[in-house]
C-alpha atoms as a PDB file:
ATOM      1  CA  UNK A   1      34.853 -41.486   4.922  1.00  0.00           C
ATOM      2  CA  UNK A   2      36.171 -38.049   4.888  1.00  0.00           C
ATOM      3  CA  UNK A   3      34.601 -37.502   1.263  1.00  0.00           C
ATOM      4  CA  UNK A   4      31.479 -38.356   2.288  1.00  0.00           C
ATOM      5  CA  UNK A   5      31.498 -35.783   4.959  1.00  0.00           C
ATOM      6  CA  UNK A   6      32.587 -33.078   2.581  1.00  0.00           C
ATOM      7  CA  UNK A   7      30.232 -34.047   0.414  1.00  0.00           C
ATOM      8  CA  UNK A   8      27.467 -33.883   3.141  1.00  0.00           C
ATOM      9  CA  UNK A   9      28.650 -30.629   4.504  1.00  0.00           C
ATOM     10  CA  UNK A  10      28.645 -29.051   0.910  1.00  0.00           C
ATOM     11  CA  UNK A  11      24.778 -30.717   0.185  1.00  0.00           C
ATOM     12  CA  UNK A  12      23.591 -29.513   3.764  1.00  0.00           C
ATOM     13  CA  UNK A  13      25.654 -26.027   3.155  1.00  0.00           C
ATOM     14  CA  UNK A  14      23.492 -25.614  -0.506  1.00  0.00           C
ATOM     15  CA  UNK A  15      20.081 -25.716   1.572  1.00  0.00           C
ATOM     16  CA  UNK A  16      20.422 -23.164   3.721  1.00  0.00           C
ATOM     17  CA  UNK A  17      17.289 -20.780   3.240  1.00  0.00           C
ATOM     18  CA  UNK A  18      18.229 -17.051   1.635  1.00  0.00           C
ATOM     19  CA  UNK A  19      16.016 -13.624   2.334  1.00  0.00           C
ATOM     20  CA  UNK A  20      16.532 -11.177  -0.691  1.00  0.00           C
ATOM     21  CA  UNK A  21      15.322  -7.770   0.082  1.00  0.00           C
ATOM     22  CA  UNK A  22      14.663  -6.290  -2.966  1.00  0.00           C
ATOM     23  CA  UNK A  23      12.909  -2.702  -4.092  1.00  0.00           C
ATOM     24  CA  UNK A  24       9.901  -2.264  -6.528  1.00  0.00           C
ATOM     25  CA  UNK A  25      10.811  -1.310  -9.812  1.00  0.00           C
ATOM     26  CA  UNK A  26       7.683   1.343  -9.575  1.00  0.00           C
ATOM     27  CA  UNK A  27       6.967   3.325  -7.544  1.00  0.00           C
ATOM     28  CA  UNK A  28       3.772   2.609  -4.814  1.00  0.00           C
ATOM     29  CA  UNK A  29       0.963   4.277  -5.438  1.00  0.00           C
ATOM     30  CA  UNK A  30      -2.308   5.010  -2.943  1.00  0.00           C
ATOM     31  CA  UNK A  31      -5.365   6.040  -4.821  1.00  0.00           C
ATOM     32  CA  UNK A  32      -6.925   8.543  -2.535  1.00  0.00           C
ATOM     33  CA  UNK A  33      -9.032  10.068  -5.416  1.00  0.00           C
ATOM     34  CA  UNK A  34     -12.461   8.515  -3.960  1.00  0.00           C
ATOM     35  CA  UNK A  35     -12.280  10.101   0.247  1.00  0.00           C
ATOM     36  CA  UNK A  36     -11.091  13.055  -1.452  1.00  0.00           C
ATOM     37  CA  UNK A  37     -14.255  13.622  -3.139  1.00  0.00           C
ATOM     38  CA  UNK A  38     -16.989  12.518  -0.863  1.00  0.00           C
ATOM     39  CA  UNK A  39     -15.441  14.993   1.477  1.00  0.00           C
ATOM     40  CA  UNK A  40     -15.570  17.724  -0.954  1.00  0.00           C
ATOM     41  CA  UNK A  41     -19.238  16.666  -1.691  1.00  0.00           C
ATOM     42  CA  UNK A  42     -20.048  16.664   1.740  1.00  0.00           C
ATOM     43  CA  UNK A  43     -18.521  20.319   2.660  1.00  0.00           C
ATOM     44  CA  UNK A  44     -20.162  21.455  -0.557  1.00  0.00           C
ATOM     45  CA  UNK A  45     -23.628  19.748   0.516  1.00  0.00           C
ATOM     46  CA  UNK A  46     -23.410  21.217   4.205  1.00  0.00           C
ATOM     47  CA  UNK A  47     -22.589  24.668   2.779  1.00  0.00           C
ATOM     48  CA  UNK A  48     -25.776  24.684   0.542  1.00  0.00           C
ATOM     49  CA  UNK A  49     -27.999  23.979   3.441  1.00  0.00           C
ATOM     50  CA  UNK A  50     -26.529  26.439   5.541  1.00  0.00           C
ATOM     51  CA  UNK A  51     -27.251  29.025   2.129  1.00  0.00           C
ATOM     52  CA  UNK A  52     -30.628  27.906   1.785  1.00  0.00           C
ATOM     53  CA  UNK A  53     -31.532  28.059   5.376  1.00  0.00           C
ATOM     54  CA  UNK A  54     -30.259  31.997   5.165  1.00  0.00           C
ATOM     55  CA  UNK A  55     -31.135  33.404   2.013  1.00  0.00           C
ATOM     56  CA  UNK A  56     -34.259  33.326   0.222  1.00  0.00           C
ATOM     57  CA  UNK A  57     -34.228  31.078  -3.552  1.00  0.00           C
ATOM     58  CA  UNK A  58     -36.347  33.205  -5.544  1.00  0.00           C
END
């Protein structure tokens, strides 16, 4: 009787759930390469009004 106890213990004691925590091999990266560039388009698009608006083309 006792052996089957151990032996339920050690089964039940084998299921017991595990976390592992582990870090990324590489490193995360955040491609930011497309905001980046429809702000610069914009400041460069609000610019050129304002120079057209003020100064004559030809």
């Amino acid at each position: 009787m006792a052996g089957w106890l151990v032996g339920a213990a050690l089964l039940l004691g084998a299921c017991t759930p595990t976390v592992e925590v582990v870090a990324p091999r590489e490193p995360i990266t955040i491609n930011l390469n497309i905001k980046l560039d429809a702000d610069v388009r914009l400041h460069i698009e609000e610019k050129a009004k304002e120079d057209v608006g003020s100064k004559a083309i030809f």
